[in-house]
C-alpha atoms as a PDB file:
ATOM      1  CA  UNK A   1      67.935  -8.730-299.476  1.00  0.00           C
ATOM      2  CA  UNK A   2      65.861  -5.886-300.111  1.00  0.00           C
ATOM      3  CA  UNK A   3      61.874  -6.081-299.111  1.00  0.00           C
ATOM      4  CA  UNK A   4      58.637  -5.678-301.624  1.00  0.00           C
ATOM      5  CA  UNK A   5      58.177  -2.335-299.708  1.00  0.00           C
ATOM      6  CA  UNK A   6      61.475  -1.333-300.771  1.00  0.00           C
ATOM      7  CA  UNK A   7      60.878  -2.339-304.282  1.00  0.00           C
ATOM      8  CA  UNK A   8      57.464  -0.335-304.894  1.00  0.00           C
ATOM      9  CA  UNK A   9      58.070   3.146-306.418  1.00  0.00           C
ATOM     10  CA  UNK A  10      55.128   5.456-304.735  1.00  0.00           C
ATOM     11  CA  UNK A  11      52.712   7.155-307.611  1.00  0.00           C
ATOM     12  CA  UNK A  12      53.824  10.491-308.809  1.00  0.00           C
ATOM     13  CA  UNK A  13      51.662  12.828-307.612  1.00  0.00           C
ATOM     14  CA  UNK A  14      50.784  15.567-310.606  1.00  0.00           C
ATOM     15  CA  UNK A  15      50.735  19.408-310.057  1.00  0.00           C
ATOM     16  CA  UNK A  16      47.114  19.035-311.059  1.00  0.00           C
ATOM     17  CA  UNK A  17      46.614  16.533-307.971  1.00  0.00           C
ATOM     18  CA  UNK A  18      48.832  18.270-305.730  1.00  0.00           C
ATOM     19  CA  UNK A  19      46.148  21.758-306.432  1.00  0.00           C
ATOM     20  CA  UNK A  20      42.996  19.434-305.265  1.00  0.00           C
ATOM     21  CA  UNK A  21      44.961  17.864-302.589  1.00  0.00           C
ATOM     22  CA  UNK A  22      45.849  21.449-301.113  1.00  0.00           C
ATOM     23  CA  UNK A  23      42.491  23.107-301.929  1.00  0.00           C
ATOM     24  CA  UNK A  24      41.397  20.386-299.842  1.00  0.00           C
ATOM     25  CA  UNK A  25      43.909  20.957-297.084  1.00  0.00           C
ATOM     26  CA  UNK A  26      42.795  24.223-296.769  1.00  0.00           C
ATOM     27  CA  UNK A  27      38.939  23.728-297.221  1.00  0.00           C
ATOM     28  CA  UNK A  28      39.257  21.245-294.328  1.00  0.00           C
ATOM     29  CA  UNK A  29      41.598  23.909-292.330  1.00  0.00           C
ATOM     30  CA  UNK A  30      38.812  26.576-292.798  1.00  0.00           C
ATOM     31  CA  UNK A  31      35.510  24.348-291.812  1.00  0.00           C
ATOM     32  CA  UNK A  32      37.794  23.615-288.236  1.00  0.00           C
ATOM     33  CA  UNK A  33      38.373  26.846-287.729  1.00  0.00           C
ATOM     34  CA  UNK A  34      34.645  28.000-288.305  1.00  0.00           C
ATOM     35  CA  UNK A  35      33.460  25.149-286.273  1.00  0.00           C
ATOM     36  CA  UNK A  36      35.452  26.048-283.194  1.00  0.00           C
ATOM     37  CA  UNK A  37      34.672  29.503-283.601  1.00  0.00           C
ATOM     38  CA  UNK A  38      31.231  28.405-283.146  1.00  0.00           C
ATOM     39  CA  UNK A  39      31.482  26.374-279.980  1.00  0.00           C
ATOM     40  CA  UNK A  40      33.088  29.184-278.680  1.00  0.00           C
ATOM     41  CA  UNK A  41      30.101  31.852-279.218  1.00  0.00           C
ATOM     42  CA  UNK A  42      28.244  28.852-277.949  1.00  0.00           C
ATOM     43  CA  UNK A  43      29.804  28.791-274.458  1.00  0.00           C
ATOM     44  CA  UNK A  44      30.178  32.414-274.504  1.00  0.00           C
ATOM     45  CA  UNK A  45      26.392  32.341-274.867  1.00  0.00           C
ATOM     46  CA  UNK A  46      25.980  29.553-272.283  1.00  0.00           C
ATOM     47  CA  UNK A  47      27.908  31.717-269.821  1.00  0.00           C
ATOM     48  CA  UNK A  48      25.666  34.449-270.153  1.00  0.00           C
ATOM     49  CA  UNK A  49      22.689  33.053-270.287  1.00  0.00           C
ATOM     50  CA  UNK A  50      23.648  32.200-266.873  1.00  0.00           C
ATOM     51  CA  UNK A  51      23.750  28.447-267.171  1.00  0.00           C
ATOM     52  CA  UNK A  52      27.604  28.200-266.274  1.00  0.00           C
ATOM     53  CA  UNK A  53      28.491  26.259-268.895  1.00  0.00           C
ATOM     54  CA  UNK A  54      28.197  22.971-267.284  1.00  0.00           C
ATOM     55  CA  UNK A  55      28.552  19.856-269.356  1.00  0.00           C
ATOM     56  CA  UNK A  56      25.164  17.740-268.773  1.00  0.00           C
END
């Protein structure tokens, strides 16, 4: 006996959703990469500014 999770057909996802869902993908991809480019400069800064880096 098959389950009601069996049963259910997923929604078709449409080229036109499949374009937001990756331009999404990659805007998300992008802001992470730009944010941890930032933290680093950040500690780079922190290490030169003498202050070791230490967490507080």
């Amino acid at each position: 006996m098959k389950g009601k999770r069996q049963e259910k057909k997923r929604p078709a996802v449409t080229p036109a959703r499949a374009l937001e869902q990756q331009a999404r993908k990659d805007r998300l991809a992008e802001a992470l990469r730009e944010n941890l480019r930032k933290r680093k400069d950040q500690k780079r800064e922190q290490m030169h500014a003498g202050n070791g880096g230490d967490k507080d």
